[in-house]
N, C-alpha and C. Protein backbone atom coordinates (compact mmCIF):
# COMPACT_ATOMS: atom_id res chain seq x y z
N UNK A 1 0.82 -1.19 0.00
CA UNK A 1 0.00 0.00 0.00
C UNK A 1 0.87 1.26 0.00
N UNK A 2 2.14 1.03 0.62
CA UNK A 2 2.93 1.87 0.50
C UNK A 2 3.44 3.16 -0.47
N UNK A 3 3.40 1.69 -2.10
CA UNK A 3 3.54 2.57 -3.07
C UNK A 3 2.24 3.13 -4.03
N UNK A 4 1.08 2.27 -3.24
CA UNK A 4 0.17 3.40 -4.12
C UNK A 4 -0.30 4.64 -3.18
N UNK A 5 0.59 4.85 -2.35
CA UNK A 5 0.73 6.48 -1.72
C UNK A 5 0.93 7.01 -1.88
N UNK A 6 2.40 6.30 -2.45
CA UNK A 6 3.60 7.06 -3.03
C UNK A 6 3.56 7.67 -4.30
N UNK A 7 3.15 6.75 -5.27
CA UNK A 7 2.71 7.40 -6.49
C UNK A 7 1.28 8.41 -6.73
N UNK A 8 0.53 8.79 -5.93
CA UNK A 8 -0.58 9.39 -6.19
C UNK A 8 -1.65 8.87 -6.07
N UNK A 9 -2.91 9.16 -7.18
CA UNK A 9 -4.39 9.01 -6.84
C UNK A 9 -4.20 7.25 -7.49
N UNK A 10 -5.07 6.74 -6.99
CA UNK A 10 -5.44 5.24 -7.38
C UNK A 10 -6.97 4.83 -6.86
N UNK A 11 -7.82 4.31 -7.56
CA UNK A 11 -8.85 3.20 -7.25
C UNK A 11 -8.26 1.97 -6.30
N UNK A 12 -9.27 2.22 -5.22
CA UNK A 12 -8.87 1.24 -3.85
C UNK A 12 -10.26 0.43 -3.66
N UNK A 13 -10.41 -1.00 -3.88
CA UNK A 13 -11.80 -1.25 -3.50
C UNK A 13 -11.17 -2.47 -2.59
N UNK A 14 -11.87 -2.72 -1.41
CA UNK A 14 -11.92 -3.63 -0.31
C UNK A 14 -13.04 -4.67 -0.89
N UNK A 15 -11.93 -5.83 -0.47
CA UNK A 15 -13.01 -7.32 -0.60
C UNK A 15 -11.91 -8.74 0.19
N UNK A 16 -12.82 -9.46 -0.28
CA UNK A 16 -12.55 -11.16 0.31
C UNK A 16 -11.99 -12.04 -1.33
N UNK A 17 -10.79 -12.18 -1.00
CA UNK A 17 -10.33 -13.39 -1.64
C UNK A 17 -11.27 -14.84 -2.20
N UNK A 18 -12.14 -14.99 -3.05
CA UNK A 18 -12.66 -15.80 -3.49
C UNK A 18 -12.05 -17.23 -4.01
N UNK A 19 -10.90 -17.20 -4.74
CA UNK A 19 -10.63 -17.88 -5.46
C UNK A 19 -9.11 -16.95 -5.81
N UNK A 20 -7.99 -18.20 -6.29
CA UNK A 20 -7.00 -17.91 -6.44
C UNK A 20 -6.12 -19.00 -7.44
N UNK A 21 -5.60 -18.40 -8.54
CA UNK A 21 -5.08 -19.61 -9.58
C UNK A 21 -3.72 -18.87 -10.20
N UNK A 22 -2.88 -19.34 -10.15
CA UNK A 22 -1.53 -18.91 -11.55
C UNK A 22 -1.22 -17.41 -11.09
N UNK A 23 -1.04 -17.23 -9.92
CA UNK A 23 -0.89 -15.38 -9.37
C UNK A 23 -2.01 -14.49 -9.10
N UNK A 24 -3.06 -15.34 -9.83
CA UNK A 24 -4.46 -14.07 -10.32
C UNK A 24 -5.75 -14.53 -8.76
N UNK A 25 -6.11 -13.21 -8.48
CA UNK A 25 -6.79 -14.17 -7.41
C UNK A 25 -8.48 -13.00 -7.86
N UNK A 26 -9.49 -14.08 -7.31
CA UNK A 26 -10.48 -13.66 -7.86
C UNK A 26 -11.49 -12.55 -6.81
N UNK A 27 -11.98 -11.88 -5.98
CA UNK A 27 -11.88 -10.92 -4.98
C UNK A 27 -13.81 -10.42 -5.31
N UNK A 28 -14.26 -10.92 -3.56
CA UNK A 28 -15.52 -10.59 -4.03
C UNK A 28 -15.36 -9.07 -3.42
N UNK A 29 -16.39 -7.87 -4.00
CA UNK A 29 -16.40 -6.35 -3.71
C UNK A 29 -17.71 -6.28 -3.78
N UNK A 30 -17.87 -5.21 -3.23
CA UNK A 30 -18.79 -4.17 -3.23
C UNK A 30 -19.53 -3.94 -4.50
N UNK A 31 -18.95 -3.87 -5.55
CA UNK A 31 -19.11 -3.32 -6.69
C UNK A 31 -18.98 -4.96 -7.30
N UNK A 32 -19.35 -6.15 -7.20
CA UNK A 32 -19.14 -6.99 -7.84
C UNK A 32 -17.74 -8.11 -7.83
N UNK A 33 -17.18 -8.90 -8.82
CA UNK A 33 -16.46 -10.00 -8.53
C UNK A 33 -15.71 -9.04 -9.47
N UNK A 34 -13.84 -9.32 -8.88
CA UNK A 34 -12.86 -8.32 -9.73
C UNK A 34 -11.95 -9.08 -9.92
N UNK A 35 -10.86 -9.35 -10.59
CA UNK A 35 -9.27 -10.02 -10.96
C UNK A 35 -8.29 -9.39 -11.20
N UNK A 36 -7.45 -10.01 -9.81
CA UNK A 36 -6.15 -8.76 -10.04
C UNK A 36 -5.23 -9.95 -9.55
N UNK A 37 -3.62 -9.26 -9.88
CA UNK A 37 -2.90 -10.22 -9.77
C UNK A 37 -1.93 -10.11 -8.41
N UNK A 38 -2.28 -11.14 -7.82
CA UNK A 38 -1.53 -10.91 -6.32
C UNK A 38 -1.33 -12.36 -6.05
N UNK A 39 -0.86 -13.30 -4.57
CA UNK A 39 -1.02 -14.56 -4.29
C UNK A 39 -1.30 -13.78 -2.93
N UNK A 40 -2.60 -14.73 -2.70
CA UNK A 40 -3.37 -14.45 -1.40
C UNK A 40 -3.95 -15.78 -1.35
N UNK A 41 -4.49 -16.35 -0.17
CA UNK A 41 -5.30 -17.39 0.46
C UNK A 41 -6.69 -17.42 0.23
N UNK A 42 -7.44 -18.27 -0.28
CA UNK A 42 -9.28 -18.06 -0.11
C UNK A 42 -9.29 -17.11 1.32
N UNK A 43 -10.13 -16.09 1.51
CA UNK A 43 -10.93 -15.43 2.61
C UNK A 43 -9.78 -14.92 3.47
N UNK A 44 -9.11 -14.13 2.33
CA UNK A 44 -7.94 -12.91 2.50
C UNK A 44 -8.56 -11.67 2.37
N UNK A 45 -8.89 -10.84 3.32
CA UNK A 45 -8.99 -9.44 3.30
C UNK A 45 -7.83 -8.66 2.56
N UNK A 46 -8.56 -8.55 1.46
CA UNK A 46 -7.39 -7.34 0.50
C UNK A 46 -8.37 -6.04 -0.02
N UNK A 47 -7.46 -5.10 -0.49
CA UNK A 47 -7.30 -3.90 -1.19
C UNK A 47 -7.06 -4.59 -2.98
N UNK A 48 -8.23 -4.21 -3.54
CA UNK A 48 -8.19 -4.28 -5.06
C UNK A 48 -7.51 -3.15 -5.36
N UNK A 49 -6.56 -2.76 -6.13
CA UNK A 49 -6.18 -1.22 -6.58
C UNK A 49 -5.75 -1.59 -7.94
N UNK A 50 -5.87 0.16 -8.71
CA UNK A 50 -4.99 0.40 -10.30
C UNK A 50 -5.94 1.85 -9.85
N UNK A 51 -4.81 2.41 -11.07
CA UNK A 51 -4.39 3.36 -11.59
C UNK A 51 -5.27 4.41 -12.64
N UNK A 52 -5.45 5.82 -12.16
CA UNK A 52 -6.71 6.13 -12.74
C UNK A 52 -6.52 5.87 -14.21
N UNK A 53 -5.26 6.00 -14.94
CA UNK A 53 -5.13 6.27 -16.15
C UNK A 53 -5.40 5.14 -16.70
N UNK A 54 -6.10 3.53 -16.69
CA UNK A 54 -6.34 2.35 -16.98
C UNK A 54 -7.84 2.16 -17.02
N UNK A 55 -8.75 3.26 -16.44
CA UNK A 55 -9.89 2.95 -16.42
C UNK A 55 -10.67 3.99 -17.37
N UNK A 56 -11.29 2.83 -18.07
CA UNK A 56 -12.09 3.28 -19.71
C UNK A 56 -13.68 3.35 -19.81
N UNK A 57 -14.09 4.28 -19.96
CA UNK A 57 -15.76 4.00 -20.31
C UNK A 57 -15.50 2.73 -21.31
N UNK A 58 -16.47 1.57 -21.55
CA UNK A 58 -16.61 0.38 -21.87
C UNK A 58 -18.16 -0.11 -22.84
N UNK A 59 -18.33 -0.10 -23.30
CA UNK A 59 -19.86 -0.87 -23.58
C UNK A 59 -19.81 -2.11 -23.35
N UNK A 60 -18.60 -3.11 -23.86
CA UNK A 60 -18.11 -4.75 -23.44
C UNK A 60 -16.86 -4.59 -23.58
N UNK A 61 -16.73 -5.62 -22.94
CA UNK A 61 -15.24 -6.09 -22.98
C UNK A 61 -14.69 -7.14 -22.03
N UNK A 62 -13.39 -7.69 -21.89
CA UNK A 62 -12.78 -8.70 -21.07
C UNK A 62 -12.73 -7.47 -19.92
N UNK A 63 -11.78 -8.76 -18.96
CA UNK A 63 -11.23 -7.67 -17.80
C UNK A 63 -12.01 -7.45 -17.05
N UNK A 64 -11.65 -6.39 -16.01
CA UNK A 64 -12.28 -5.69 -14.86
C UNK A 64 -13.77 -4.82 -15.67
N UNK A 65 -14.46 -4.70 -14.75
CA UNK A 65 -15.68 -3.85 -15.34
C UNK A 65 -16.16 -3.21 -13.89
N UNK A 66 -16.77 -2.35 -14.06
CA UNK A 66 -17.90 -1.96 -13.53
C UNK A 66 -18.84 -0.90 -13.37
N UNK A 67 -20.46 -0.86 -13.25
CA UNK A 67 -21.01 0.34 -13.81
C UNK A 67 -21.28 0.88 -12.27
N UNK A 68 -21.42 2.49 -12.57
CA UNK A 68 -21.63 3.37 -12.12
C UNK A 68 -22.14 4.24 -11.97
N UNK A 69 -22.21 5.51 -11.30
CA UNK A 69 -22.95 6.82 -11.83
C UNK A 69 -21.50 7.95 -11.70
N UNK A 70 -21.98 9.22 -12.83
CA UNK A 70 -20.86 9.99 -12.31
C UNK A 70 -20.84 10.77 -11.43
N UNK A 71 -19.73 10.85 -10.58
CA UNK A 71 -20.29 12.40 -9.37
C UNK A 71 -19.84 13.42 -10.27
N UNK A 72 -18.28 13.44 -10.33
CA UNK A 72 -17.82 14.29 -11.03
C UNK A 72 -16.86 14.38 -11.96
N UNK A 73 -16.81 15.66 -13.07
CA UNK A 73 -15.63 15.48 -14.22
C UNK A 73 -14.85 16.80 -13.59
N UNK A 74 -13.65 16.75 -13.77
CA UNK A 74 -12.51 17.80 -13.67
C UNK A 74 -11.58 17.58 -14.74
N UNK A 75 -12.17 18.94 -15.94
CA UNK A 75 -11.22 19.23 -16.90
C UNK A 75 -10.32 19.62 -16.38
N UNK A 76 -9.07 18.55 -16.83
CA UNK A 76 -7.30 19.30 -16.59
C UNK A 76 -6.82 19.58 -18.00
N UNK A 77 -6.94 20.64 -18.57
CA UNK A 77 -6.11 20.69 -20.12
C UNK A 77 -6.72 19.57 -21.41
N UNK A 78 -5.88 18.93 -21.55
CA UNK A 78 -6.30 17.25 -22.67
C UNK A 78 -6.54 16.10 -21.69
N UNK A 79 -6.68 16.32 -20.57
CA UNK A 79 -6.96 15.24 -20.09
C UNK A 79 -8.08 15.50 -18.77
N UNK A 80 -9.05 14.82 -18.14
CA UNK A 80 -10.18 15.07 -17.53
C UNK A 80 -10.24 13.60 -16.09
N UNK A 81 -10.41 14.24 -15.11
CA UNK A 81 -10.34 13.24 -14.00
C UNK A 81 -11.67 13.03 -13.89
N UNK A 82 -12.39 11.83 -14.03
CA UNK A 82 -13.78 11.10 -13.58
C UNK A 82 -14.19 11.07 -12.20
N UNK A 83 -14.74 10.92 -11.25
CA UNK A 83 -15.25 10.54 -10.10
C UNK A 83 -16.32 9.64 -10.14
N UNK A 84 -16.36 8.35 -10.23
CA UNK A 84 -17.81 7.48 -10.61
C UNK A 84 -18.02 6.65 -9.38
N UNK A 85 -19.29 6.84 -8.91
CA UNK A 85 -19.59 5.75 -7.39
C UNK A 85 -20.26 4.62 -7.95
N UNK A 86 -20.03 3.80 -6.95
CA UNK A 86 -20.70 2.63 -7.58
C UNK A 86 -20.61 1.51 -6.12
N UNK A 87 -21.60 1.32 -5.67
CA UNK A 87 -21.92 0.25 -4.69
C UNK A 87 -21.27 1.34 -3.45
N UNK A 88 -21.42 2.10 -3.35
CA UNK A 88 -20.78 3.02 -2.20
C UNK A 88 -18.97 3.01 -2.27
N UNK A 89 -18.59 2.38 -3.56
CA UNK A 89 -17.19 2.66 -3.56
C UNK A 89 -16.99 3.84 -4.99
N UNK A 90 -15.72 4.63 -4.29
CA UNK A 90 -15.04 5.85 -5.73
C UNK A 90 -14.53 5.09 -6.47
N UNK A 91 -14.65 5.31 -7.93
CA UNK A 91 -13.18 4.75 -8.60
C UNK A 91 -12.74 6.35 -9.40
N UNK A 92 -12.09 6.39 -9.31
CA UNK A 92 -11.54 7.66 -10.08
C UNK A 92 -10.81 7.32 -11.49
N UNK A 93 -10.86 7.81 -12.93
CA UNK A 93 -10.74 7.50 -14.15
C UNK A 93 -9.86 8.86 -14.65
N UNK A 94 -8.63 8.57 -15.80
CA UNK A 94 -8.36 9.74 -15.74
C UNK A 94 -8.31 9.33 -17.49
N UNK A 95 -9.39 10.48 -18.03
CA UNK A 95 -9.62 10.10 -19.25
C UNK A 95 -9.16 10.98 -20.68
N UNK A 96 -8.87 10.95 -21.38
CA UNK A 96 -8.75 12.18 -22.44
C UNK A 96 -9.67 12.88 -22.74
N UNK A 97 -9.41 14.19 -23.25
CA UNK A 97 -10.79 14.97 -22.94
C UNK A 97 -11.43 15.15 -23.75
N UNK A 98 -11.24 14.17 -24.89
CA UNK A 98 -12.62 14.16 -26.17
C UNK A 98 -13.40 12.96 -25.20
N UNK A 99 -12.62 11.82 -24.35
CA UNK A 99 -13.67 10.88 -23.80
C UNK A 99 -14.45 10.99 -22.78
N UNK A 100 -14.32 12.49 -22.13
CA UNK A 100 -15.11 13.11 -20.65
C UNK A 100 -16.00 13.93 -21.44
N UNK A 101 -16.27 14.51 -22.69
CA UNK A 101 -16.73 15.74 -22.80
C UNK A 101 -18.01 15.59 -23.05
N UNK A 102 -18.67 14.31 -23.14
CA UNK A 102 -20.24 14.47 -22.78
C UNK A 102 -20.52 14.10 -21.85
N UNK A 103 -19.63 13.26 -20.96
CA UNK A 103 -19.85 13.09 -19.11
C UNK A 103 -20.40 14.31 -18.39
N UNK A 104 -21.62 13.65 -18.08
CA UNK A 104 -22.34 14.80 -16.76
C UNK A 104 -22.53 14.37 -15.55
N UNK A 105 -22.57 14.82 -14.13
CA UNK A 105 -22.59 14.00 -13.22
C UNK A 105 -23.91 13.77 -13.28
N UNK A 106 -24.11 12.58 -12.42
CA UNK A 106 -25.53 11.78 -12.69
C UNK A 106 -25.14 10.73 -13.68
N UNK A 107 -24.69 10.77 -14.54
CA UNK A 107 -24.95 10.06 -15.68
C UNK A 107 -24.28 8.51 -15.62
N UNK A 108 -25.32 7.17 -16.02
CA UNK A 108 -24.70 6.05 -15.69
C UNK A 108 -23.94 5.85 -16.50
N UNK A 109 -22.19 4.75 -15.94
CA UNK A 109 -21.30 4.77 -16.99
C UNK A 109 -20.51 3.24 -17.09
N UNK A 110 -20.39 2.93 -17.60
CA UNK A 110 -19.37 1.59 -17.57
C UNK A 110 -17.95 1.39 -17.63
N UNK A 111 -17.30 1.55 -16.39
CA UNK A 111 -16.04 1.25 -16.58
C UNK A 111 -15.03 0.31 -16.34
N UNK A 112 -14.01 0.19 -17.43
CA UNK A 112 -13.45 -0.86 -17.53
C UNK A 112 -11.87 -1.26 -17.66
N UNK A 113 -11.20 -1.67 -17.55
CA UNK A 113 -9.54 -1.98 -16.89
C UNK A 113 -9.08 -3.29 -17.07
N UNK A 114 -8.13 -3.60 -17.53
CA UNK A 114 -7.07 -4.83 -18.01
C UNK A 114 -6.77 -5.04 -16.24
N UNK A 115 -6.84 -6.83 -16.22
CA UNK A 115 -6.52 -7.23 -14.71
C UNK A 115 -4.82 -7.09 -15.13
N UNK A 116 -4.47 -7.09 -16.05
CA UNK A 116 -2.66 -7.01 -15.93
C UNK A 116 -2.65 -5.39 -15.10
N UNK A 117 -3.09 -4.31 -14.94
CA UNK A 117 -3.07 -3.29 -14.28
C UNK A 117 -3.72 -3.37 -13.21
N UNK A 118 -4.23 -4.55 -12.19
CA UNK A 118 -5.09 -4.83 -11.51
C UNK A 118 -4.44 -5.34 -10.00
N UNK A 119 -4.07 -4.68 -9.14
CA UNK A 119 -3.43 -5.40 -7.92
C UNK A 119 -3.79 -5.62 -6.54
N UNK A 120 -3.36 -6.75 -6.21
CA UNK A 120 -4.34 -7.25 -4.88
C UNK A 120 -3.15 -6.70 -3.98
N UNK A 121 -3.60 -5.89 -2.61
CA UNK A 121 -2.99 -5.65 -1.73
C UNK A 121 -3.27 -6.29 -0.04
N UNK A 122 -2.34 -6.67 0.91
CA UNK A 122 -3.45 -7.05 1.97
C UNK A 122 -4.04 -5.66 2.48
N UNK A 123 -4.94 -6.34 3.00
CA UNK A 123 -6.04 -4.79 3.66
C UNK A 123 -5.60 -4.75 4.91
N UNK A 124 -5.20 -3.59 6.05
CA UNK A 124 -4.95 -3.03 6.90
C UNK A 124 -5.61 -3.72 7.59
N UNK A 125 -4.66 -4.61 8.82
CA UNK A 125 -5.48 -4.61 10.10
C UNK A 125 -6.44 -3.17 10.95
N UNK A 126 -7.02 -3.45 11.43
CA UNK A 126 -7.79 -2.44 12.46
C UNK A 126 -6.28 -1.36 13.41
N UNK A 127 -5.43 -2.78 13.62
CA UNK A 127 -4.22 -1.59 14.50
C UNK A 127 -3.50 -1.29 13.11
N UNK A 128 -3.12 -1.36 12.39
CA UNK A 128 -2.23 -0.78 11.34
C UNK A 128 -2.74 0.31 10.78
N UNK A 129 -4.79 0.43 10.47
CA UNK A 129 -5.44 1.86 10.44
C UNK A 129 -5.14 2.81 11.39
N UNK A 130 -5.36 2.12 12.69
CA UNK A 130 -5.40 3.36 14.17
C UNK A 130 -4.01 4.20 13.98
N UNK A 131 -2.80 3.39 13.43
CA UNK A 131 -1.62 3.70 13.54
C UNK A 131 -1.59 5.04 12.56
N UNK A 132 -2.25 4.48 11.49
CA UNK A 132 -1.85 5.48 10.30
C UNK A 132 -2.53 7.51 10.17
């Protein structure tokens, strides 16, 4: 968790280790069933995370998914930061700004992410939060 501090903004979703095969472990959430690549145990409390710049409005596709609503868009120059909730979790999207420019908040959206950008972290004990 360290280094997604270190590097900046990231999508963080909390879940339970479902299933686990070849590095990739399968992670039930809030927002649905996700695949990211970590080695964890069945009924491992982890941190799903990636990177805003990986997450795509979608109609289909492989991979990570999930729909949403938008809260908010923040034009930066050519490029536009998303805010989309979904099951009471943020994911934040950082999109080019021909692909934000009919985004309104409210509006439902589908987004979507390669599990190769997809990483399982363990989730903070209760004393390792108090600490922080």
């Amino acid at each position: 968790m360290f280094t997604l501090n270190f590097v900046g903004l990231s999508t963080r979703i909390p879940g339970t280790v479902v299933a686990s095969s070849d590095g990739i472990v399968q992670v039930q959430t809030n927002v649905g069933l996700l695949n990211a690549t970590g080695g964890f145990l069945t009924g491992s409390p982890v941190i799903v995370a990636t990177r805003p710049e990986h997450l795509r409005p979608a109609a289909a596709g492989g991979g990570n998914a999930v729909f949403g609503r938008v809260r908010s868009v923040v034009f930066q120059g050519s490029r536009s930061l998303v805010e989309v909730t979904a099951a009471g979790e943020t994911l934040l999207a950082e999109l080019p700004g021909q692909d934000a420019v009919d985004l309104q908040p409210g509006a439902e959206i589908r987004l979507a992410w390669p599990v190769s950008e997809t990483f399982a972290f363990p989730a903070p004990t209760p004393a390792l939060a108090e600490a922080a």
